[in-house]
Protein backbone atom coordinates (compact mmCIF):
# COMPACT_ATOMS: atom_id res chain seq x y z
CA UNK A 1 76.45 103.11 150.75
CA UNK A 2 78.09 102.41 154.11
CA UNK A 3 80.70 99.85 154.45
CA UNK A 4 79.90 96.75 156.52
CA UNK A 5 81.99 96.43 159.22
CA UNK A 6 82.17 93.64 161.96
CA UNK A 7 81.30 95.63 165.19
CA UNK A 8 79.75 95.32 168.36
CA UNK A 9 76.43 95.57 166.50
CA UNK A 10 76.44 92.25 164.08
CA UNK A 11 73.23 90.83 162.12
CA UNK A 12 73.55 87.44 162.02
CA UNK A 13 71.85 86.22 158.17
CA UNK A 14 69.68 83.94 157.79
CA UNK A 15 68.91 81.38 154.43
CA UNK A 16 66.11 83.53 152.99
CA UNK A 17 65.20 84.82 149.82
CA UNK A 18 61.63 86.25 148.37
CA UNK A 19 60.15 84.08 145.93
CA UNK A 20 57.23 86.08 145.00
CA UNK A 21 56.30 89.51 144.87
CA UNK A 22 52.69 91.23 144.22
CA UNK A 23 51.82 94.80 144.52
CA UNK A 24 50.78 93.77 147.84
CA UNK A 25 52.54 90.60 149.35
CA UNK A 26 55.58 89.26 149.36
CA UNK A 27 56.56 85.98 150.04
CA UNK A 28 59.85 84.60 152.05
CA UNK A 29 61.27 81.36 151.77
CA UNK A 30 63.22 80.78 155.10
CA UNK A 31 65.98 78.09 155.71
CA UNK A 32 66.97 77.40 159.40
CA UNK A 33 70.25 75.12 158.84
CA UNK A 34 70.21 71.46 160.51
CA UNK A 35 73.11 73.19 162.87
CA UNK A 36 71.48 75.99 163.79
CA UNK A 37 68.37 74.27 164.73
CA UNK A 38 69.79 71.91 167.00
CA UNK A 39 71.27 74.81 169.00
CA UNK A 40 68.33 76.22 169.16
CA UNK A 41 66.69 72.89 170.26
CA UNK A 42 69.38 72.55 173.25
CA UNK A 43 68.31 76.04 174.43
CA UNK A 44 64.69 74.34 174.17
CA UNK A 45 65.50 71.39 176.29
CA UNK A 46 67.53 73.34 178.79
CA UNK A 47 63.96 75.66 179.09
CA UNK A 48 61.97 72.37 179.58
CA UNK A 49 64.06 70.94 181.80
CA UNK A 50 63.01 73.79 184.64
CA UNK A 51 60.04 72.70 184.49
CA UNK A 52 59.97 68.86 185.03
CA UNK A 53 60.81 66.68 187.74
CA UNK A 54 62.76 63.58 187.53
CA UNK A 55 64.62 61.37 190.27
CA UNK A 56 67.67 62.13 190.91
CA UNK A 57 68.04 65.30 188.92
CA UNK A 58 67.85 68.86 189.72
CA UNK A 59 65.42 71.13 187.73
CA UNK A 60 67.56 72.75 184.82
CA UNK A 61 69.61 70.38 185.47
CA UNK A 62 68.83 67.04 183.87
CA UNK A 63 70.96 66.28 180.62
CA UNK A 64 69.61 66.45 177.10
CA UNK A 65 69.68 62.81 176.59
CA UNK A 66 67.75 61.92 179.47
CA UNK A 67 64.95 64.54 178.38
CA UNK A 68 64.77 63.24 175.20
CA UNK A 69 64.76 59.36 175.70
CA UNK A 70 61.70 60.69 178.62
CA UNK A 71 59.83 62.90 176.36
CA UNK A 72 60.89 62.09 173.02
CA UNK A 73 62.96 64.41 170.35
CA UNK A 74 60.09 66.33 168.85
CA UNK A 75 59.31 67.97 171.69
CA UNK A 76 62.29 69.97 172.03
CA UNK A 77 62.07 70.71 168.07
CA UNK A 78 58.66 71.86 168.57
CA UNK A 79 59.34 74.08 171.66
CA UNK A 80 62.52 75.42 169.69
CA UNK A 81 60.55 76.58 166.47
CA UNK A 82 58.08 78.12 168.59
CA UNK A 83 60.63 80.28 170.21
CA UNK A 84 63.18 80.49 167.28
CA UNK A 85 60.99 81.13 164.01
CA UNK A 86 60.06 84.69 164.97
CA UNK A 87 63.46 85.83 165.75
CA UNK A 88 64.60 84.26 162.09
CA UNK A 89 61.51 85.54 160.73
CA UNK A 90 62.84 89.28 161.75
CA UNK A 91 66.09 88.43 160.36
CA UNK A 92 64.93 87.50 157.06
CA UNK A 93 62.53 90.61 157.24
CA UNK A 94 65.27 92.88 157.81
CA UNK A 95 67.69 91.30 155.41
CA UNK A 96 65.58 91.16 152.78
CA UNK A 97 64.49 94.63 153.15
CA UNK A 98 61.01 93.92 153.29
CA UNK A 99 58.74 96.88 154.35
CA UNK A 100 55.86 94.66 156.21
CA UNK A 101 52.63 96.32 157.55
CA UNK A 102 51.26 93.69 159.02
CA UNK A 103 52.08 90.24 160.64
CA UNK A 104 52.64 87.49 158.46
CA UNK A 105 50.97 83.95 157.15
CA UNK A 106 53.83 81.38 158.13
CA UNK A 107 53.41 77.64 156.82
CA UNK A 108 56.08 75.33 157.43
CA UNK A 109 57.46 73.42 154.59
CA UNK A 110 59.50 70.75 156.36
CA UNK A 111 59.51 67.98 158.26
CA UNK A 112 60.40 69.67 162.06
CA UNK A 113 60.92 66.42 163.24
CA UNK A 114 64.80 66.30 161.95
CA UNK A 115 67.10 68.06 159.79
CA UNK A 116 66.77 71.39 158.61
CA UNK A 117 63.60 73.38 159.23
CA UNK A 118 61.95 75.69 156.23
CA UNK A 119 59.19 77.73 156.09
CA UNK A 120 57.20 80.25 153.99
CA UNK A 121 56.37 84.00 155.33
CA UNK A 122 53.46 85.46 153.23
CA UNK A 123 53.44 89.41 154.21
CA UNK A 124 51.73 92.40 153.72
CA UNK A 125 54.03 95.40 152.14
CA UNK A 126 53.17 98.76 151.95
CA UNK A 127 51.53 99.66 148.41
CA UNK A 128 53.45 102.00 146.20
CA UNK A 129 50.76 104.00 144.25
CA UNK A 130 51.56 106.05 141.30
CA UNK A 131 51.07 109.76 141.78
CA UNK A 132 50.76 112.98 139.29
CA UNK A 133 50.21 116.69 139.92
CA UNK A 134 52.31 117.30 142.60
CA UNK A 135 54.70 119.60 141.47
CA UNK A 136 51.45 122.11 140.43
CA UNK A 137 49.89 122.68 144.11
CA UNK A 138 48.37 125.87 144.49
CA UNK A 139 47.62 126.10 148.15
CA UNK A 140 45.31 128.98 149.97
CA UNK A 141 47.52 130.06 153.26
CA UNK A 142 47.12 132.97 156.08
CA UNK A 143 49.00 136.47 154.94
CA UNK A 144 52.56 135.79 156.47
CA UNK A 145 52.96 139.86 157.81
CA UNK A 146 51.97 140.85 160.58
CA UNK A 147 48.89 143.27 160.21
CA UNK A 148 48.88 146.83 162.78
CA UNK A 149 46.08 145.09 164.33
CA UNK A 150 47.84 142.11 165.54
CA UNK A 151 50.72 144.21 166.16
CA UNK A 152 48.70 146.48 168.39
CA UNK A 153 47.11 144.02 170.42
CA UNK A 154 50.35 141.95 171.60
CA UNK A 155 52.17 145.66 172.09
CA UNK A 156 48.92 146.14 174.86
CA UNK A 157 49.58 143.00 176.44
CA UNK A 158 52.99 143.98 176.87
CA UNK A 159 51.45 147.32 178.19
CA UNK A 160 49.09 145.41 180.53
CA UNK A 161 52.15 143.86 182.24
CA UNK A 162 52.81 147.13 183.73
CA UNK A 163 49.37 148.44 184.08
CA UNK A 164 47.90 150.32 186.94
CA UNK A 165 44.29 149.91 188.58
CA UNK A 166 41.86 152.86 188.89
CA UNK A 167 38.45 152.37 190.36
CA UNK A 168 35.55 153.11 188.24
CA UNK A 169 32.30 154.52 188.96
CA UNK A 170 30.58 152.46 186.51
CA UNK A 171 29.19 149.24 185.20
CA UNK A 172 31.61 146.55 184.55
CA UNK A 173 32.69 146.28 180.56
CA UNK A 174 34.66 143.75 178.91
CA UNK A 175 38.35 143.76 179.85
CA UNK A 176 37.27 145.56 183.53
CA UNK A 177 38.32 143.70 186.87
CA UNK A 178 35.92 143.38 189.31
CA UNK A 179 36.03 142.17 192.75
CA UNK A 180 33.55 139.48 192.83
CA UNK A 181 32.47 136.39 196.20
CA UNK A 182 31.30 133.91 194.00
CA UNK A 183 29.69 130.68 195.27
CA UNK A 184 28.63 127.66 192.56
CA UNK A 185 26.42 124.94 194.10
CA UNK A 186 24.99 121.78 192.63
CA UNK A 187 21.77 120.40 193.88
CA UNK A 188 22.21 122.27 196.92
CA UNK A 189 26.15 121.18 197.43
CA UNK A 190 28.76 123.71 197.13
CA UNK A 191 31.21 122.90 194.32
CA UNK A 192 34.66 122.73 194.62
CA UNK A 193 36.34 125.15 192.83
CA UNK A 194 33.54 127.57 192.32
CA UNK A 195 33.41 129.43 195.05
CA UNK A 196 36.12 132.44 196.28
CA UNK A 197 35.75 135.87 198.15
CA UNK A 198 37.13 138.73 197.26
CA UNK A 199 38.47 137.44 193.85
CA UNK A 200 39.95 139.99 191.60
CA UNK A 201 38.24 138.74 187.90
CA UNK A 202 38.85 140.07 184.48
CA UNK A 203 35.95 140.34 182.81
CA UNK A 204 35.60 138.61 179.35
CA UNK A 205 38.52 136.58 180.10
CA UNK A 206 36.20 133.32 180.27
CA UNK A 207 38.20 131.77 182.48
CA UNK A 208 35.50 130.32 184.80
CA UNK A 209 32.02 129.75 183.04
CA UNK A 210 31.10 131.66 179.71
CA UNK A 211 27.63 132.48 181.84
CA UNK A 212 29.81 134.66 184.15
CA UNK A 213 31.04 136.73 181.69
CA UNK A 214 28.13 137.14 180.23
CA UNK A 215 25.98 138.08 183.91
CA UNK A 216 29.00 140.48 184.94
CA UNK A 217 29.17 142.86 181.68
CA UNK A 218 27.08 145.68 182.62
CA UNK A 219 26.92 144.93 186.51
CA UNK A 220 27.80 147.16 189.18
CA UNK A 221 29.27 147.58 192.63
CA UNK A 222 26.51 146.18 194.75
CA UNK A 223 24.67 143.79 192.41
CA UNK A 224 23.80 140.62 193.49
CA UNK A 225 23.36 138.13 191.25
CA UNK A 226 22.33 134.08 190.56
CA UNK A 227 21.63 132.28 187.71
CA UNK A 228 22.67 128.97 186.42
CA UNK A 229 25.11 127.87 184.44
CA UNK A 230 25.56 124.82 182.20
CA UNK A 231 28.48 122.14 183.59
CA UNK A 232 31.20 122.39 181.01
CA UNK A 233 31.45 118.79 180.38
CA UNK A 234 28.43 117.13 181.43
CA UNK A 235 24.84 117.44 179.30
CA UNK A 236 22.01 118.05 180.78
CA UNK A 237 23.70 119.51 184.21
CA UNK A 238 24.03 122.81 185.36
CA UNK A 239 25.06 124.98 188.31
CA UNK A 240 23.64 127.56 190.54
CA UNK A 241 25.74 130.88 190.94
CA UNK A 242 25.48 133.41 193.17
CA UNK A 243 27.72 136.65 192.69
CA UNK A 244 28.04 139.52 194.80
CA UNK A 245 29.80 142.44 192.74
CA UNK A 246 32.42 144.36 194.69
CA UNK A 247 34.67 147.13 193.38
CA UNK A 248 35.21 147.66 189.42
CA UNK A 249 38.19 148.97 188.21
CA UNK A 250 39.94 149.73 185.03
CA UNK A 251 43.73 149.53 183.72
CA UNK A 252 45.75 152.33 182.75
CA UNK A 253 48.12 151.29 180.36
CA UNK A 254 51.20 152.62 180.17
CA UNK A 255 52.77 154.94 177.41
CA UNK A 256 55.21 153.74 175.17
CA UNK A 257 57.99 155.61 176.00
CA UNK A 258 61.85 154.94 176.87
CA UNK A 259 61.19 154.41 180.37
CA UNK A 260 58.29 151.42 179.33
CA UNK A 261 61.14 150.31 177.08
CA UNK A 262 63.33 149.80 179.48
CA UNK A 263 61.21 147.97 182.13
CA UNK A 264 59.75 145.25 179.78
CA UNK A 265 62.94 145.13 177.86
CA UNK A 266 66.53 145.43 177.36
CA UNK A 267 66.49 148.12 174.68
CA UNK A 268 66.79 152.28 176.29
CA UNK A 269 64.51 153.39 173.32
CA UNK A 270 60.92 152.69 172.41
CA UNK A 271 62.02 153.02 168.82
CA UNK A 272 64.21 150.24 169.33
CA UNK A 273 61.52 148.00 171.16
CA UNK A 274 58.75 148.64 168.53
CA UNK A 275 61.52 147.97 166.21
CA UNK A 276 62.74 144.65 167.76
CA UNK A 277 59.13 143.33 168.51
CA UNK A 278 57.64 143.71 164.64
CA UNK A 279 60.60 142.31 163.56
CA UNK A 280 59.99 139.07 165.96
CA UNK A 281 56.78 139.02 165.37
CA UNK A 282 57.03 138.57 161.64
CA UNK A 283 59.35 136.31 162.17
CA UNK A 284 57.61 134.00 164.29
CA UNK A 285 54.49 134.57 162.01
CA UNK A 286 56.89 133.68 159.22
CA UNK A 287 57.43 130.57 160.77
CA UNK A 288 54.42 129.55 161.44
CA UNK A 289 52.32 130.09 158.10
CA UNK A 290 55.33 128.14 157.21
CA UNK A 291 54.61 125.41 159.54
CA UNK A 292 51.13 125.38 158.35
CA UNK A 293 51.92 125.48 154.86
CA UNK A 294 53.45 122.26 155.08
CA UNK A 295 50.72 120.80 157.04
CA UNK A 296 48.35 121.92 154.12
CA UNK A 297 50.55 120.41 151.15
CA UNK A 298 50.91 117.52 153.23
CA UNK A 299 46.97 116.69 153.02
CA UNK A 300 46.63 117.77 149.09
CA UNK A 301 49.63 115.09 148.76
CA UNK A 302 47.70 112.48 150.18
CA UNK A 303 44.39 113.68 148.25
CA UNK A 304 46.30 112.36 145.44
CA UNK A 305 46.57 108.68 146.58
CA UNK A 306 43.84 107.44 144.60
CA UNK A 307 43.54 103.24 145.84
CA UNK A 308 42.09 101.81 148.63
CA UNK A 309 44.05 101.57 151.47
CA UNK A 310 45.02 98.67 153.09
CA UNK A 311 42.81 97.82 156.15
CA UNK A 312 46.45 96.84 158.20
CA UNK A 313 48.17 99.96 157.01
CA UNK A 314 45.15 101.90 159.04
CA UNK A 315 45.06 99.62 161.83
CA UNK A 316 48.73 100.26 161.99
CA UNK A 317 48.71 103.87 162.30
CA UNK A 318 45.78 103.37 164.73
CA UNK A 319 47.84 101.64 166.78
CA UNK A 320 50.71 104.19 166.71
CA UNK A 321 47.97 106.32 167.84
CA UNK A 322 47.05 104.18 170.77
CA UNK A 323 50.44 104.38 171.67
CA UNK A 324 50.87 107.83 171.96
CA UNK A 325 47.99 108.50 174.34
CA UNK A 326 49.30 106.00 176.59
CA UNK A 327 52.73 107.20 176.64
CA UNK A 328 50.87 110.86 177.43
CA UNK A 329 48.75 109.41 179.91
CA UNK A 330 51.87 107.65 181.50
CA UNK A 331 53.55 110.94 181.45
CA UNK A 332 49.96 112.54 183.62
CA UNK A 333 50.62 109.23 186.29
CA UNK A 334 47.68 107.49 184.27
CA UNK A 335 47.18 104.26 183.24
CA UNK A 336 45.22 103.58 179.70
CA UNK A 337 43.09 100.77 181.54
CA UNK A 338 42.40 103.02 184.72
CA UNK A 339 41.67 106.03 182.74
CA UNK A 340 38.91 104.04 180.67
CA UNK A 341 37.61 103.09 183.68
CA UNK A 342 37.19 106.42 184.88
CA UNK A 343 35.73 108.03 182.01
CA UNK A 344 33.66 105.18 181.04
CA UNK A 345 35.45 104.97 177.64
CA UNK A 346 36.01 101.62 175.20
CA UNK A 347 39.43 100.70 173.70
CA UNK A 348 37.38 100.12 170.45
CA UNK A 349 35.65 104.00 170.75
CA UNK A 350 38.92 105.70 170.71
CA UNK A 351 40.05 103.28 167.71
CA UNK A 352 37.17 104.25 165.51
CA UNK A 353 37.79 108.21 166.96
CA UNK A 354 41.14 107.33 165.50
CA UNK A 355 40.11 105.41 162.15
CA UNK A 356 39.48 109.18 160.24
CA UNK A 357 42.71 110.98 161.25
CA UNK A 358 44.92 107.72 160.76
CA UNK A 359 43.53 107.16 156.92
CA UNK A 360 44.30 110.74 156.75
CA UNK A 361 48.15 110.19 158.16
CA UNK A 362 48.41 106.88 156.40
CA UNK A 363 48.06 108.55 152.42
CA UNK A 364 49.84 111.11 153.31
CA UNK A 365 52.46 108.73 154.36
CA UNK A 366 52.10 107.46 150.99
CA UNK A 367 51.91 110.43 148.83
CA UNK A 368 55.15 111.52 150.12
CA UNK A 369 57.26 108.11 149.59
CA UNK A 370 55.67 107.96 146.32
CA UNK A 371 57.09 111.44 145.50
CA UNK A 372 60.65 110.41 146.64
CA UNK A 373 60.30 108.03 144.40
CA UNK A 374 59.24 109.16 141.50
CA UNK A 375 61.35 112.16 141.71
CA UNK A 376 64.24 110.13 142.68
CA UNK A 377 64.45 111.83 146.22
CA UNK A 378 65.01 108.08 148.03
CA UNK A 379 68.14 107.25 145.86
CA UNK A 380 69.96 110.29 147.18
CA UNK A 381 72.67 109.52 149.88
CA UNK A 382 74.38 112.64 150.88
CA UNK A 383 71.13 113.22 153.67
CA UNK A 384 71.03 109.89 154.50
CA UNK A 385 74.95 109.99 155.08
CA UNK A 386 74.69 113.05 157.08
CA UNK A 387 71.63 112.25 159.50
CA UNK A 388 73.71 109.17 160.49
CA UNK A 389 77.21 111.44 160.51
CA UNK A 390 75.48 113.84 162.72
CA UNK A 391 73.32 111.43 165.36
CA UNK A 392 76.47 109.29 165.14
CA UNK A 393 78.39 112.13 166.63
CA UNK A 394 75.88 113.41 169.34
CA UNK A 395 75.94 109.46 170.26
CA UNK A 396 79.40 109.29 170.17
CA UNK A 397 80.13 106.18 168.33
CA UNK A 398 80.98 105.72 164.71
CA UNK A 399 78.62 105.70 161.59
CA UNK A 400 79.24 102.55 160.93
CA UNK A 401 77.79 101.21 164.45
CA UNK A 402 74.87 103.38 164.20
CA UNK A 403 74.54 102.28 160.71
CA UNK A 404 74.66 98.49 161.80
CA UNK A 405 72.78 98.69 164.73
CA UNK A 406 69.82 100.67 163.23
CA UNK A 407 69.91 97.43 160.50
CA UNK A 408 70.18 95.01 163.51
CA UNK A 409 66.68 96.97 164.87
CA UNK A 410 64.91 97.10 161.46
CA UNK A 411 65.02 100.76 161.53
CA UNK A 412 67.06 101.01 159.03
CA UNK A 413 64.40 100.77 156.75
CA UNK A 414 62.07 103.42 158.62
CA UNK A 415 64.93 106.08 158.31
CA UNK A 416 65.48 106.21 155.40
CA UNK A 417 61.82 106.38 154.33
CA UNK A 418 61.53 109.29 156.93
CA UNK A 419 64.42 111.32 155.44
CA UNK A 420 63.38 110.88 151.52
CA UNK A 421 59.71 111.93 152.71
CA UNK A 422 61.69 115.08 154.35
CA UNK A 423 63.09 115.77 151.13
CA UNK A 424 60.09 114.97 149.27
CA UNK A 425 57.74 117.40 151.29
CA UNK A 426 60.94 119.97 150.78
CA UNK A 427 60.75 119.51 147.00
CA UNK A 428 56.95 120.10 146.61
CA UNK A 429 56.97 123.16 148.93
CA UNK A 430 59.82 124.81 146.61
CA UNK A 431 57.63 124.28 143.89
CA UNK A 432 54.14 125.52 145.04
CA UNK A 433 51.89 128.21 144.95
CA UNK A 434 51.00 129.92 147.66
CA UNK A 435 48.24 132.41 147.77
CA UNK A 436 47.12 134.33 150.65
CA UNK A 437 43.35 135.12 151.56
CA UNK A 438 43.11 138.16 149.14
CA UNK A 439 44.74 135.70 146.30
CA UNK A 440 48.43 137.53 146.42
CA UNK A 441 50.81 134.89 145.84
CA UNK A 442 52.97 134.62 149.05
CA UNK A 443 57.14 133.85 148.87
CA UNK A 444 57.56 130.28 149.77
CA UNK A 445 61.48 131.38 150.83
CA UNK A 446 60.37 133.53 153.79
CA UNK A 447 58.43 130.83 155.30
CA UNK A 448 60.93 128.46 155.45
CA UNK A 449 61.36 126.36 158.82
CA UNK A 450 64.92 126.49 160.52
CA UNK A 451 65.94 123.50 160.56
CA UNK A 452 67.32 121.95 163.90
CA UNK A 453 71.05 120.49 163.86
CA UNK A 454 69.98 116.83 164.16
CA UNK A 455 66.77 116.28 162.60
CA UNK A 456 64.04 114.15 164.43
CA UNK A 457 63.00 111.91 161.46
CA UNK A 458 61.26 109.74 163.94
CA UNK A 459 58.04 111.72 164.23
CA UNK A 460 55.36 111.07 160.76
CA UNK A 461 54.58 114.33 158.97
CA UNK A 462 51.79 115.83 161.27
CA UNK A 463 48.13 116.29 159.76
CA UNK A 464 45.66 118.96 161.38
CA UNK A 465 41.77 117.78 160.93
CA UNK A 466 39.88 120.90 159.19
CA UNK A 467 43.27 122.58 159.07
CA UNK A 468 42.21 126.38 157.91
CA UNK A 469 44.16 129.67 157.50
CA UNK A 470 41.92 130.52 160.37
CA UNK A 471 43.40 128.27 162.68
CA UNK A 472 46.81 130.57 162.75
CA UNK A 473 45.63 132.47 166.24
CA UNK A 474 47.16 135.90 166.59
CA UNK A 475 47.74 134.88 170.81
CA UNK A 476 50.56 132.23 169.08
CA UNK A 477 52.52 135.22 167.40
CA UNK A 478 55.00 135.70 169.72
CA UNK A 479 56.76 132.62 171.54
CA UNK A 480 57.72 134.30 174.45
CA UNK A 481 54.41 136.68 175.03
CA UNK A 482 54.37 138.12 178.28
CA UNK A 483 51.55 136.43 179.95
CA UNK A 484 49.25 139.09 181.78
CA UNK A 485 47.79 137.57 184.93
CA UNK A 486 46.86 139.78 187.88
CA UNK A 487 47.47 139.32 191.38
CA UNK A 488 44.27 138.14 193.04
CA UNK A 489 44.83 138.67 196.35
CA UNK A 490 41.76 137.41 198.10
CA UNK A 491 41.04 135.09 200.43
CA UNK A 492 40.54 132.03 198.00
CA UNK A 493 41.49 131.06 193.80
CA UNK A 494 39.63 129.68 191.42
């Protein structure tokens, strides 16, 4: 454990102790000293005093006496426990360790209108359910090498980049560009964005309407053609699109020679490039199933939290939730209230979109901390000592401020559950079994995740709904793929 030092970051206690405990509540006795309240009652009067008029006084200025003998001594008590008791209900909280999940049921105990003030906190804690069978996973994930066909197709992407066009005396075919005008109306207004002359399109790309693609495979220079299409967001509404087909050409690809090598990259030799790029590519692929892996063990952990979960541990993580796509809609220039507006959406629709995923996060949240525990994984300082060492240092103060002022926050708490659930999702995934699609067990120590040098325990283990070793999409092989995109150079884009 970490020394307490006096620092800039000091927690000021508070007379508390818990004086019951169930496997879902805890109770907190709280003591605000005779002393301490009347401070806090001087701070009241000074805040009243703004706000009243009397002859001969400025506002704020009028001494406490003079309020008091006006408005009597319990209303600066009561204004000062209103203000005061959630402040010393957050220093109890924290001192006491207690992991709430909820707000609490406070009754006051005391007399407020002198001496000392007590009162009782009754609060929610997170449950701590028993768990068995974790160290036996067997979990079903995608091969981790890369197959010749994968390998093939991002090797012809790379090959596209430097691709040459050769007009074709032929109907159009899937992966053919075709100079296309293209006009897309909607009860007899053109719509924005549908319409372009002269636009170079790749056929099968999909990157307009899927009726497009399917209308230009098999059309030729000349061709006229309308249909309609169905709006991509909006039931029962459609477009009308008229196409006239202009010139289809092909790609040549390029051979894979020394000279491709070294245009797309900094190797002389195509050996070396087809060397370089499966190696990459395995490694990213590595990486990934890794990724995955994790994400799968993660939801058979929290298949194995068995009780009911408490309904303020899901409105919790709902809330986290809510959070999140406001902070992303913030980040867009959107406002949560203006974007429900827009859309025609309800606060309480989203929540209940939410309610599935966040049970999902919120036992998997469990199933991990009950792992560190029962496996001892939360008792073990050296990571604890070393995340703080290590964000200490990139903050540039000393462990012992971080360590105080993550206390003074209450995230003290939250930390250290986030690292033993690190360690605890660590332990089970040296221990599983891992099976590929054909049932070959797959080495857990290739897949292994490099680590960054300060770890972001803030994020909660992710979860993927309907998660699948189908999900791994050969386009996500490589993270720096060459993206092929023509120049269209036409008089308009899409």
């Amino acid at each position: 454990m970490f020394k307490e030092v006096s620092v800039r970051y000091t927690l000021m206690s508070v007379d508390s102790k818990i004086t019951t405990q169930d496997d879902d509540k805890v109770k907190l006795s709280v003591v605000i000293e005779d002393e301490e309240f009347d401070r806090e009652v001087g701070e009241a009067l000074k805040r009243i005093s703004k706000n009243i008029k009397l002859p001969g006084f400025r506002p704020g200025k009028i001494p406490r006496k003079v309020i008091e003998a006006r408005l009597g001594p319990a209303a600066g008590r009561q204004d000062a426990l209103e203000h005061a008791l959630p402040t010393y209900y957050g220093r109890a909280l924290i001192e006491n360790e207690v992991d709430a999940i909820g707000p609490p049921e406070i009754e006051i105990t005391s007399d407020i209108s002198h001496g000392s003030v007590t009162f009782d906190a009754t609060i929610p804690i997170r449950p701590k359910p028993s768990i068995s069978g974790h160290g036996s996973l067997e979990v079903e994930v995608p091969s981790p090498e890369v197959t010749e066909e994968e390998f093939q197709t991002q090797l012809d992407s790379m090959r596209k980049h430097l691709a040459t066009l050769e007009e074709a005396e032929k109907p159009a075919d899937e992966g053919d560009l075709v100079t296309i005008d293209i006009e897309g109306t909607q009860d007899g207004e053109a719509v924005s964005g549908l319409s372009a002359t002269e636009y170079l399109y790749e056929v099968g790309s999909g990157t307009v309407l899927p009726e497009v693609d399917e209308y230009l495979t098999g059309s030729s220079e000349g061709d006229e053609l309308e249909f309609e299409a169905k709006h991509p967001t909006e039931e029962d509404s459609s477009f009308s699109i008229a196409i006239k087909v202009g010139q289809v050409q092909i790609r040549i690809l390029p051979e894979v020679d020394n000279e491709f090598a070294s245009q797309v990259s900094e190797f002389e030799t195509a050996d070396e490039l087809l060397v370089d790029l499966r190696h990459r590519m395995n490694e990213t692929k590595s990486e990934q199933v890794g990724m995955l892996a994790r994400d799968l063990i993660a939801k058979e952990i929290g298949d194995l939290v068995e009780i009911e979960l408490p309904e303020e541990l899901i409105e919790t993580e709902i809330d986290r939730r809510i959070r999140d796509l406001e902070m992303r809609l913030n980040s867009q220039g959107l406002e949560l209230d203006k974007y429900l507006e827009a859309t025609g959406g309800e606060i309480e629709a989203i929540r209940e979109d939410f309610r599935e995923t966040a049970e999902v996060s919120a036992r998997i949240d469990l199933g991990l901390r009950a792992v560190a525990h029962v496996e001892y994984l939360d008792e073990e300082e050296e990571a604890f000592e070393n995340y703080l060492g290590n964000m200490a240092t990139q903050m540039q103060m000393k462990a012992e401020e971080l360590h105080d002022a993550l206390k003074q926050s209450g995230r003290l708490i939250d930390v250290r559950a986030d690292i033993a659930k690190e360690a605890a999702l660590q332990w089970i995934f040296d221990r599983v079994k891992l099976l590929d699609e054909d049932g070959n067990q797959v080495d857990s120590a290739i897949l292994e995740v490099k680590e960054p040098d300060i770890p972001d325990m803030t994020p909660k283990i992710s979860e993927n709904d309907g998660v699948s070793a189908d999900d791994l999409s050969e386009d996500d092989l490589m993270d720096d793929q060459i993206v092929d995109q023509e120049n269209n150079d036409g008089d308009d884009e899409l």
